[in-house]
PDB file of N, CA and C in Angstrom:
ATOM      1  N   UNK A   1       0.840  -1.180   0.000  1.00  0.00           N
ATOM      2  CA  UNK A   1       0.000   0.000   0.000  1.00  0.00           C
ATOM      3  C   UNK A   1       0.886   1.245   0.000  1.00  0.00           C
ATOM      4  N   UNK A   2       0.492   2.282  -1.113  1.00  0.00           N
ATOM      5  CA  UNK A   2       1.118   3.217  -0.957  1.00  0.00           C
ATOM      6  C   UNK A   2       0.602   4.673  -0.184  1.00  0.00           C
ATOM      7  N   UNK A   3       1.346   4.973   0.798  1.00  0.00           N
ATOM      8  CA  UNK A   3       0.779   6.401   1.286  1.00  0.00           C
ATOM      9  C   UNK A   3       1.715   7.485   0.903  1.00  0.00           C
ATOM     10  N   UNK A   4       0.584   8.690   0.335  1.00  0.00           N
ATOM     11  CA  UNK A   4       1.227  10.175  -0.071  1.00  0.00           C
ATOM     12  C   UNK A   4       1.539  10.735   1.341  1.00  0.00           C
ATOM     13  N   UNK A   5       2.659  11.627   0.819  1.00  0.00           N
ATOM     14  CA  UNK A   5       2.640  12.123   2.689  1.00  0.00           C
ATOM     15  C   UNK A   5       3.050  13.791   2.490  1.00  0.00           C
ATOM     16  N   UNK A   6       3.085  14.808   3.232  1.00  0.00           N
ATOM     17  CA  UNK A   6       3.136  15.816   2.775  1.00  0.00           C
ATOM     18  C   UNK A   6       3.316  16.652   3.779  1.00  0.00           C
ATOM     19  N   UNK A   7       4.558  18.137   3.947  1.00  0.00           N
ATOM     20  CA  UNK A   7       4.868  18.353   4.846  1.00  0.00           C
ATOM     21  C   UNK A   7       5.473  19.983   4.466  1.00  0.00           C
ATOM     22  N   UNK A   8       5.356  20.605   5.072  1.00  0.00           N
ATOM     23  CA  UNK A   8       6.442  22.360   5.075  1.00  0.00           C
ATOM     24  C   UNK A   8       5.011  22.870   4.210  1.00  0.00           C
ATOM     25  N   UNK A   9       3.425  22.884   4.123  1.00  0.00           N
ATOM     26  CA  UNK A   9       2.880  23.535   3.146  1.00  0.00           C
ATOM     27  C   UNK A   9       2.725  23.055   1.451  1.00  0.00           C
ATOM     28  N   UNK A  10       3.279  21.269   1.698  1.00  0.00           N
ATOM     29  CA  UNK A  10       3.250  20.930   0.497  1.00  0.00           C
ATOM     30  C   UNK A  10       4.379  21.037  -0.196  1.00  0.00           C
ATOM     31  N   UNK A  11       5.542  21.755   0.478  1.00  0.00           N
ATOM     32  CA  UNK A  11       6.801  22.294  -0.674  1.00  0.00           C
ATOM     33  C   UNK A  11       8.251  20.714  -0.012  1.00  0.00           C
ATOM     34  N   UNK A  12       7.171  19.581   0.926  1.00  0.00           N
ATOM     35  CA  UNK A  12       8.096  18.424   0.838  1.00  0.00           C
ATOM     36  C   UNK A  12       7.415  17.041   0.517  1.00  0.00           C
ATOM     37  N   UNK A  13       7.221  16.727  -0.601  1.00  0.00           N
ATOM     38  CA  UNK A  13       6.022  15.265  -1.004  1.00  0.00           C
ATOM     39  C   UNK A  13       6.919  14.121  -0.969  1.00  0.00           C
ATOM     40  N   UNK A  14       6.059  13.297  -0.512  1.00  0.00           N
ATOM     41  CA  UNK A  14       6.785  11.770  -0.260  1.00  0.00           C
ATOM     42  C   UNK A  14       5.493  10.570  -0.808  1.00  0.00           C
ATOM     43  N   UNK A  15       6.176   9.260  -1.049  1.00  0.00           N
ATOM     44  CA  UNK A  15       5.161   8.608  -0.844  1.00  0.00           C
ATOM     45  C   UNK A  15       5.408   7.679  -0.414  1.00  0.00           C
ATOM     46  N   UNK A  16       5.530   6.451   0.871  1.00  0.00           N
ATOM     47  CA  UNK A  16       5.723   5.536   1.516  1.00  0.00           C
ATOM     48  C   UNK A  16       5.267   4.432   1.043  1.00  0.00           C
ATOM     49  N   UNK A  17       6.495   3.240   1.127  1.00  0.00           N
ATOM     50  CA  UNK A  17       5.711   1.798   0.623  1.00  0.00           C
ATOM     51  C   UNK A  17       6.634   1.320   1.555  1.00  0.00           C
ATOM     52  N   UNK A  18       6.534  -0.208   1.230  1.00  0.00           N
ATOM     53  CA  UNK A  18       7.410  -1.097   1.746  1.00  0.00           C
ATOM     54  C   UNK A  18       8.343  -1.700   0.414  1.00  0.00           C
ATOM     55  N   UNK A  19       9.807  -2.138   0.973  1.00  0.00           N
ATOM     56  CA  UNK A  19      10.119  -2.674   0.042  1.00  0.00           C
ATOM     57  C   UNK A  19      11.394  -3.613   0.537  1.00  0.00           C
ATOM     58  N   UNK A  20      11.392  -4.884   0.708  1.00  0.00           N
ATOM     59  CA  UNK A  20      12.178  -6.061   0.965  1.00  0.00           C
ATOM     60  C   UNK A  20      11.860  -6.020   2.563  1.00  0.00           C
ATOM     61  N   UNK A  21      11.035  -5.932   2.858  1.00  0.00           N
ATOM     62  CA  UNK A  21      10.427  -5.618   3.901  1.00  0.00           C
ATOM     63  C   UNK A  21      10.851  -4.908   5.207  1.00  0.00           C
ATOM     64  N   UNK A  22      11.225  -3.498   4.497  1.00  0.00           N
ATOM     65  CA  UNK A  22      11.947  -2.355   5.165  1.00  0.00           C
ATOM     66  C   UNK A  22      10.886  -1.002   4.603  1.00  0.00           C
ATOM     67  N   UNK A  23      10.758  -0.266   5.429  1.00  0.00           N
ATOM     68  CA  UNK A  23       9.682   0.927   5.326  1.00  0.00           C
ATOM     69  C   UNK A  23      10.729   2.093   4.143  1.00  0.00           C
ATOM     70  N   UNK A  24      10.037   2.841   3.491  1.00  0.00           N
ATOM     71  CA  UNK A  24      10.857   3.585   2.907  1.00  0.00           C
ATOM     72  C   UNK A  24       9.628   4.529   2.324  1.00  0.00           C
ATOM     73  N   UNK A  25      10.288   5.588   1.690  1.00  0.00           N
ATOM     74  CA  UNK A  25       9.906   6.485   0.828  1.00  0.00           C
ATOM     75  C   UNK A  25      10.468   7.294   0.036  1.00  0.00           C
ATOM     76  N   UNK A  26      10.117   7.913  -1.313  1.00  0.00           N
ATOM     77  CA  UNK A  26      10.800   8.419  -2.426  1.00  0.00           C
ATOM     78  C   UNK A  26       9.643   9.504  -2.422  1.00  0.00           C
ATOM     79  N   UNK A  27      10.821  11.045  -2.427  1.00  0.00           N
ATOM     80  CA  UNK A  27       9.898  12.012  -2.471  1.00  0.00           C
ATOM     81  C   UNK A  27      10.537  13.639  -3.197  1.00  0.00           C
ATOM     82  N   UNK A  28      10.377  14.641  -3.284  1.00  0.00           N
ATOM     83  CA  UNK A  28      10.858  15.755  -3.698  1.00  0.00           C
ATOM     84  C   UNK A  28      10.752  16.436  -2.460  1.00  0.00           C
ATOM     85  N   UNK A  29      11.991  17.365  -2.905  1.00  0.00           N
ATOM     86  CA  UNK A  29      11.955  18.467  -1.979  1.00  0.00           C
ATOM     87  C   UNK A  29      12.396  19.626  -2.785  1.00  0.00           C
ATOM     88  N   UNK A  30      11.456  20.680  -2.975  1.00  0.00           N
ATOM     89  CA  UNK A  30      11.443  22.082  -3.180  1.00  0.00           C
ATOM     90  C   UNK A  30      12.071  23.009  -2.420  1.00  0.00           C
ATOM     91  N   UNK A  31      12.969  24.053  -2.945  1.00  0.00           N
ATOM     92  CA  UNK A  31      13.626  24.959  -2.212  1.00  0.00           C
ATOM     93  C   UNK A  31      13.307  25.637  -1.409  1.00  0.00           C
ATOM     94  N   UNK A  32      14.146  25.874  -0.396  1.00  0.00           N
ATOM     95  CA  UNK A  32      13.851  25.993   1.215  1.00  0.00           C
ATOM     96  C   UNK A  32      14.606  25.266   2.349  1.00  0.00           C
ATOM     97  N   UNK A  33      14.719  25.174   3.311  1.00  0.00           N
ATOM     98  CA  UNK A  33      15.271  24.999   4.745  1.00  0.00           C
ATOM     99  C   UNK A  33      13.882  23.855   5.146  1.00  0.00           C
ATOM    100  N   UNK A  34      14.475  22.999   5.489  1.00  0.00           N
ATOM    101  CA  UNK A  34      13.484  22.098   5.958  1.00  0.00           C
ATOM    102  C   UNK A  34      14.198  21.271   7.530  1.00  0.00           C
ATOM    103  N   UNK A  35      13.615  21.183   8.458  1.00  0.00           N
ATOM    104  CA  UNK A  35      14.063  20.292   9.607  1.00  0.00           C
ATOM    105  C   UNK A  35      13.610  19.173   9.957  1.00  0.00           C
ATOM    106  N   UNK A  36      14.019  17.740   9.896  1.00  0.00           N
ATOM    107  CA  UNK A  36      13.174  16.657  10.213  1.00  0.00           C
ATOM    108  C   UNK A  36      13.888  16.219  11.386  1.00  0.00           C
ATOM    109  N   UNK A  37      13.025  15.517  11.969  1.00  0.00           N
ATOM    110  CA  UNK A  37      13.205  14.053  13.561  1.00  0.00           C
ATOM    111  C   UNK A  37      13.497  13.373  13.095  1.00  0.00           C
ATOM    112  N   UNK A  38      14.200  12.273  13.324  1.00  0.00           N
ATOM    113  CA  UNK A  38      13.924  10.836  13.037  1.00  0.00           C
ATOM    114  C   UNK A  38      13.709   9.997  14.045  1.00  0.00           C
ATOM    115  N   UNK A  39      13.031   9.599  14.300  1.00  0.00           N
ATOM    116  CA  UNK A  39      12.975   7.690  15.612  1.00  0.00           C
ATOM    117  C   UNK A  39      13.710   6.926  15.360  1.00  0.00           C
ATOM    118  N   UNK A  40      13.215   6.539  14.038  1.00  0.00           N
ATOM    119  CA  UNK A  40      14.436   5.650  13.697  1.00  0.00           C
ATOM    120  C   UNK A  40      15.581   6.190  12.939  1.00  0.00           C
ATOM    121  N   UNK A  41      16.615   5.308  13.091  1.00  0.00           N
ATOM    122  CA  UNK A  41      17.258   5.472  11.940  1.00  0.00           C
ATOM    123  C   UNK A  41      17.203   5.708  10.510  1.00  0.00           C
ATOM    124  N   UNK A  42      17.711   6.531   9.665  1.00  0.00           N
ATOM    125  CA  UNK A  42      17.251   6.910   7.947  1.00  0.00           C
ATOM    126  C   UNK A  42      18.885   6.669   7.056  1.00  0.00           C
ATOM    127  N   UNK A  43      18.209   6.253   5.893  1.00  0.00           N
ATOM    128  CA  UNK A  43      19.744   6.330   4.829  1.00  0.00           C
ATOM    129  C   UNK A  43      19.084   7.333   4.017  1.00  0.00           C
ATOM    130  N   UNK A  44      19.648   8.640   3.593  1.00  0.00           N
ATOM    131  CA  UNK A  44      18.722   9.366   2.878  1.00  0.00           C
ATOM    132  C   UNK A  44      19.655   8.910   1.190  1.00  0.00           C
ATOM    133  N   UNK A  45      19.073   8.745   0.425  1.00  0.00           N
ATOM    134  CA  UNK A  45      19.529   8.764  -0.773  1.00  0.00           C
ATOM    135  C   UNK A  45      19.629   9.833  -1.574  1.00  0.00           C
ATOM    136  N   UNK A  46      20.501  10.895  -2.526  1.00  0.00           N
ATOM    137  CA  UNK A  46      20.231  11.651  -3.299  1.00  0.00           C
ATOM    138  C   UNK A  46      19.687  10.646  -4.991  1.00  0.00           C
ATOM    139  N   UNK A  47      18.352  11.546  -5.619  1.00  0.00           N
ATOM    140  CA  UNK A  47      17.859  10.621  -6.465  1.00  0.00           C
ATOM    141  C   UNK A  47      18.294  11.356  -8.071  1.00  0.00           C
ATOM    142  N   UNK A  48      18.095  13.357  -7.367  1.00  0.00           N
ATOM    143  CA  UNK A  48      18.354  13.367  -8.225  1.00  0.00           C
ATOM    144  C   UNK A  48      18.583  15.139  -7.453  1.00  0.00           C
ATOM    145  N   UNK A  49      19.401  16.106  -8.453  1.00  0.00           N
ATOM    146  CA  UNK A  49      19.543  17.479  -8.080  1.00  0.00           C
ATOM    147  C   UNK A  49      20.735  17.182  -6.845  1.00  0.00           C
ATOM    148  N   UNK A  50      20.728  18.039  -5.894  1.00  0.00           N
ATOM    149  CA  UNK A  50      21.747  18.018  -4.321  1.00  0.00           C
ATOM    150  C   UNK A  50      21.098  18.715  -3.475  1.00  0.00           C
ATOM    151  N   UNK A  51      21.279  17.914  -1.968  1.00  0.00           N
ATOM    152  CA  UNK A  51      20.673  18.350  -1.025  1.00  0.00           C
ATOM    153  C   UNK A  51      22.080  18.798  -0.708  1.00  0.00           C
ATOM    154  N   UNK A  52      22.135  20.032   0.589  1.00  0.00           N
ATOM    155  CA  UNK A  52      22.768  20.158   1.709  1.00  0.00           C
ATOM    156  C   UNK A  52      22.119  19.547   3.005  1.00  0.00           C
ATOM    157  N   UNK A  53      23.270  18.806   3.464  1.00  0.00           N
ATOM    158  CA  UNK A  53      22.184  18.145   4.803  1.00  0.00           C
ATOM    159  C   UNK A  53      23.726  18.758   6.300  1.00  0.00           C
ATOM    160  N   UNK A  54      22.416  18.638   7.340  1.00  0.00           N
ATOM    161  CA  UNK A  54      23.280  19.227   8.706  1.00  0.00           C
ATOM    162  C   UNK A  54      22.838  18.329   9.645  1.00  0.00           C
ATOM    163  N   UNK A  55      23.265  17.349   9.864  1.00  0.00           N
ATOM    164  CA  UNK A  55      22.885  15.906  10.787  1.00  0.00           C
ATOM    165  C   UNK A  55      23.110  15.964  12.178  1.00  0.00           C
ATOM    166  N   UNK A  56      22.358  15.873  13.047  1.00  0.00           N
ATOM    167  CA  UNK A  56      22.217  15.570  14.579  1.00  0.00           C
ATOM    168  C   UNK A  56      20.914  16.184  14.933  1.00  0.00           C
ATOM    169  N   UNK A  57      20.977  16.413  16.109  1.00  0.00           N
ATOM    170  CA  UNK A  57      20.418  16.790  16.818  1.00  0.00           C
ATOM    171  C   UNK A  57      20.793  17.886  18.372  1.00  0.00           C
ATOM    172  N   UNK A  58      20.188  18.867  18.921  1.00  0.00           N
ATOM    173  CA  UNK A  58      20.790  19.620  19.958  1.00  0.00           C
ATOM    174  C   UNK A  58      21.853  19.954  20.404  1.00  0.00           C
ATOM    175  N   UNK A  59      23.065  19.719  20.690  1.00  0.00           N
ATOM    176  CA  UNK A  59      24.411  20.342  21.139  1.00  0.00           C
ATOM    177  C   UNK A  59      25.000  19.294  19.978  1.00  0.00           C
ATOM    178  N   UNK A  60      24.831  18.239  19.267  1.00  0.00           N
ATOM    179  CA  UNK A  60      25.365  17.564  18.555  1.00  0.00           C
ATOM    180  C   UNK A  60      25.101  17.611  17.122  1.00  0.00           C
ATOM    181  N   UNK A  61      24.289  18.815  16.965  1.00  0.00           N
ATOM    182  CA  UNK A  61      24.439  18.900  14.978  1.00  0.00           C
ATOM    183  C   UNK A  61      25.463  19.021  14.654  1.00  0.00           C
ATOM    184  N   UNK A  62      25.660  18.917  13.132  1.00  0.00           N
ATOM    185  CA  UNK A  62      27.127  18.963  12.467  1.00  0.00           C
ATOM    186  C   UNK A  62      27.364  20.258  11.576  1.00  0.00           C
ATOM    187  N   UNK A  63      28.370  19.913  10.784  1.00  0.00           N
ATOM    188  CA  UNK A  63      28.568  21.348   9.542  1.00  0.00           C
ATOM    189  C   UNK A  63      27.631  21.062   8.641  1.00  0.00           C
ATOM    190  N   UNK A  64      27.314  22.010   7.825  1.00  0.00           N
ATOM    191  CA  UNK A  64      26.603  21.364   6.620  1.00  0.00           C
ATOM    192  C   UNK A  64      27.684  21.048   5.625  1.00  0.00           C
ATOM    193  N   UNK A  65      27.085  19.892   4.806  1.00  0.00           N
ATOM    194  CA  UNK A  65      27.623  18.936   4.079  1.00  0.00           C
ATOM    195  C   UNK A  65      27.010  18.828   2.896  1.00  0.00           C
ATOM    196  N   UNK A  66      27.716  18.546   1.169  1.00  0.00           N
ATOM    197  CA  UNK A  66      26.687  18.436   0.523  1.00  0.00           C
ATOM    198  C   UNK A  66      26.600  17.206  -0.002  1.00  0.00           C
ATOM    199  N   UNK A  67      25.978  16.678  -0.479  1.00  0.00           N
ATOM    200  CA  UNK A  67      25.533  15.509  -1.427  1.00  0.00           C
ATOM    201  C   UNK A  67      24.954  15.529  -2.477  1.00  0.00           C
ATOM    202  N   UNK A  68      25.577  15.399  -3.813  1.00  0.00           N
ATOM    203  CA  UNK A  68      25.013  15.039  -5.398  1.00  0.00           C
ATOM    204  C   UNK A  68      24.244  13.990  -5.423  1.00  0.00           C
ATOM    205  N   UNK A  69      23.541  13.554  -6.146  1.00  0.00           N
ATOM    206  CA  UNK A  69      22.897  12.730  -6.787  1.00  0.00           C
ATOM    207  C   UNK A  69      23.750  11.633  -6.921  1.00  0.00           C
ATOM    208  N   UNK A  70      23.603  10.746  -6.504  1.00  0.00           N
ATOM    209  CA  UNK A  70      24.529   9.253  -6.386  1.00  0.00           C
ATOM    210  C   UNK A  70      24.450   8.779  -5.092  1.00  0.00           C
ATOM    211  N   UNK A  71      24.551  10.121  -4.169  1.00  0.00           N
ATOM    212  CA  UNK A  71      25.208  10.053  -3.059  1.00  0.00           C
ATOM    213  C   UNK A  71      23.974   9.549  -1.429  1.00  0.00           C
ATOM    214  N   UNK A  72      24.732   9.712  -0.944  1.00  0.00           N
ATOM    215  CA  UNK A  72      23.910   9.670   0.356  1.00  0.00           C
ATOM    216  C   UNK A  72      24.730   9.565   2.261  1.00  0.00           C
ATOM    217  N   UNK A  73      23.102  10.177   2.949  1.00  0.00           N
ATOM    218  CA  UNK A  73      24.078   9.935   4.221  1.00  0.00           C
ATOM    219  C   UNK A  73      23.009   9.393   4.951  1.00  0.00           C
ATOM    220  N   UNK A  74      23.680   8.761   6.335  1.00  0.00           N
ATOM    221  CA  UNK A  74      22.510   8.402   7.419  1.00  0.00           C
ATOM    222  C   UNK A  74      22.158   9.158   8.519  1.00  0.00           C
ATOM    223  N   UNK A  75      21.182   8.954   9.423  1.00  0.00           N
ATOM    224  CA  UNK A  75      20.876  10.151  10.539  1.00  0.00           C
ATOM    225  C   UNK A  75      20.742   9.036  11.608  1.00  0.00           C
ATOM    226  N   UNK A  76      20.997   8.918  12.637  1.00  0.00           N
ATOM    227  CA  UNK A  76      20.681   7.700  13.434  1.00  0.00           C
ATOM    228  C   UNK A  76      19.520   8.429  14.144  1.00  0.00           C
ATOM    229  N   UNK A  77      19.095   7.179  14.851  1.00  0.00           N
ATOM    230  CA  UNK A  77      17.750   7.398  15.479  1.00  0.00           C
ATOM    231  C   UNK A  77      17.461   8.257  16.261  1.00  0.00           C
ATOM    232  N   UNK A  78      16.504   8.730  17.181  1.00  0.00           N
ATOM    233  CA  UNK A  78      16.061   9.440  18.376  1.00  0.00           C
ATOM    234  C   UNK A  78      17.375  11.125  17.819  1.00  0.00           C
ATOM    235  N   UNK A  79      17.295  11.237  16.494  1.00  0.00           N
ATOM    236  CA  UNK A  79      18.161  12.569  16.265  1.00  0.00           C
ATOM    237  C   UNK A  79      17.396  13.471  15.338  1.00  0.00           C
ATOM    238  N   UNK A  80      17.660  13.594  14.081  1.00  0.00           N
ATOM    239  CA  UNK A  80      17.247  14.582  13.063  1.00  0.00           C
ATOM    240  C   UNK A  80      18.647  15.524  12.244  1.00  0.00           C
ATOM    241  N   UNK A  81      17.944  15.851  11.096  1.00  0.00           N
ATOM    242  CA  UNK A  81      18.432  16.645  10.068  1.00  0.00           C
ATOM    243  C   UNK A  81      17.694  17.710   9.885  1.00  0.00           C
ATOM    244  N   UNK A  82      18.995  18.867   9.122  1.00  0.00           N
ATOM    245  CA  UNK A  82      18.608  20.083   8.448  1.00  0.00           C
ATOM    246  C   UNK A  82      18.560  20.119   7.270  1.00  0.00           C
ATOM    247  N   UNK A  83      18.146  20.080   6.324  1.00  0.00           N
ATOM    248  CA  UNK A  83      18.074  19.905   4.933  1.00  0.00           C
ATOM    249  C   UNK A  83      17.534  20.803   3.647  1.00  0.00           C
ATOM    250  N   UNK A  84      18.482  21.460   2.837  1.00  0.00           N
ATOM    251  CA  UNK A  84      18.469  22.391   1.621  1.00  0.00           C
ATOM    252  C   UNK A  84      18.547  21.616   0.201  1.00  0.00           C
ATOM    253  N   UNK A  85      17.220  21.354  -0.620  1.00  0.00           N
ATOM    254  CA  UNK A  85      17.652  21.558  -1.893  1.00  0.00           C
ATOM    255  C   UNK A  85      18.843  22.724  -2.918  1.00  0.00           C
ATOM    256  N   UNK A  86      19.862  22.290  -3.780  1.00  0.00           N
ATOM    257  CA  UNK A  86      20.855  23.030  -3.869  1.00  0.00           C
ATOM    258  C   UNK A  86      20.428  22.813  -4.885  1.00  0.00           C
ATOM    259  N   UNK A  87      19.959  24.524  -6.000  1.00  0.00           N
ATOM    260  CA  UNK A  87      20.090  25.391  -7.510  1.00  0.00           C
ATOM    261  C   UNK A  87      18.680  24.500  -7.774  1.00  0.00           C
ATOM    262  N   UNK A  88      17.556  23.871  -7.269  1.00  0.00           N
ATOM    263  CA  UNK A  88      16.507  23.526  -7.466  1.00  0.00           C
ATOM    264  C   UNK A  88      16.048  22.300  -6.675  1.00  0.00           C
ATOM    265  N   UNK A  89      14.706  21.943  -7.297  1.00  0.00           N
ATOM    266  CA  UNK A  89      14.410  20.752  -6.263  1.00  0.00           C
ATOM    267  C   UNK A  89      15.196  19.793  -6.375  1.00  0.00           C
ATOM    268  N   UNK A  90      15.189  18.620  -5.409  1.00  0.00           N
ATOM    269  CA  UNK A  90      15.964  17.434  -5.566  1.00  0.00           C
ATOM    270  C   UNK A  90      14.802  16.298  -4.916  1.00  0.00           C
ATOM    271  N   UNK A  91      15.673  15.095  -5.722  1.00  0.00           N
ATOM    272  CA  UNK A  91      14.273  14.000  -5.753  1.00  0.00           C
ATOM    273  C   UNK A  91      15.371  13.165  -4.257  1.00  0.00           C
ATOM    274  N   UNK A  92      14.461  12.430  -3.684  1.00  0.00           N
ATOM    275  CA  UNK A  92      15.280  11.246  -2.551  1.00  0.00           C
ATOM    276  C   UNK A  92      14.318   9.750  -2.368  1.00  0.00           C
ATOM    277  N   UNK A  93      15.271   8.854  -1.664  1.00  0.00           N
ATOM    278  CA  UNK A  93      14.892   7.775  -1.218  1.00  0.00           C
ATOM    279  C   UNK A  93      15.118   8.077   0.160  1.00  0.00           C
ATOM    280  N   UNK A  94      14.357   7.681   1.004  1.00  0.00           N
ATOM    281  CA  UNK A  94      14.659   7.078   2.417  1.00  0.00           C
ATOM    282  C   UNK A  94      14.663   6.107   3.012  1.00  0.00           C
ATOM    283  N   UNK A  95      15.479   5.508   3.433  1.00  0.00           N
ATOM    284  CA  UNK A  95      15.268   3.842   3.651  1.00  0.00           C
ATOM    285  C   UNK A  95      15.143   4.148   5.148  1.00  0.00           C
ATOM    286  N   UNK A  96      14.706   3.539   5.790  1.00  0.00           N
ATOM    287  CA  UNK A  96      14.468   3.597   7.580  1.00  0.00           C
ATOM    288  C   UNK A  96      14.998   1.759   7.269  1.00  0.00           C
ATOM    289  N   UNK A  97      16.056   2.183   8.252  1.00  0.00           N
ATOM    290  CA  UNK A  97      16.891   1.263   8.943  1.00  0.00           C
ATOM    291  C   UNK A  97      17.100   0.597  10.030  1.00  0.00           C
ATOM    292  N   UNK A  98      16.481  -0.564  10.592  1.00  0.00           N
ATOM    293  CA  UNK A  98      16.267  -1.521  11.403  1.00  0.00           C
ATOM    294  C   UNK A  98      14.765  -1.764  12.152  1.00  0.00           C
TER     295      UNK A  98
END
């Protein structure tokens, strides 16, 4: 089953399935500053365009970092990311991990 999911006013779309029986989703993100949680653990994939991502959480975020299209990073659990589409939108995978 697939669920649309939708977030920042619509300017972050996702749509959630399962796949090898691990939760995931493939979605766009439109330009702008976006902040997510995670619970669990995430592998974010670049699909397509470049994100800037800034990984942690509270006294433990990081620098920002960028990632092309190929690329990717993880966020471990009970943390969160900061996240910029770079010169337009960019497409992603998210795999949630364990």
């Amino acid at each position: 089953m697939l669920k649309h999911n939708t977030y920042f006013d619509e300017r972050v779309q996702s749509v959630g399935f399962e796949r090898n029986g691990q939760k995931a989703t493939v979605g766009v993100i439109a330009p702008g500053e976006y902040r997510f949680n995670t619970a669990a653990a995430e592998r974010m994939s670049v699909v397509s365009g470049q994100l800037r991502a800034r990984i942690g959480a509270g006294a433990t975020v990081g620098d920002w970092q960028y990632f092309p299209a190929g690329t990717n990073f993880e966020v471990p659990a009970n943390s969160g990311f900061d996240v910029q589409p770079v010169g337009g939108p960019a497409a992603y995978l998210c795999e949630f991990l364990g």
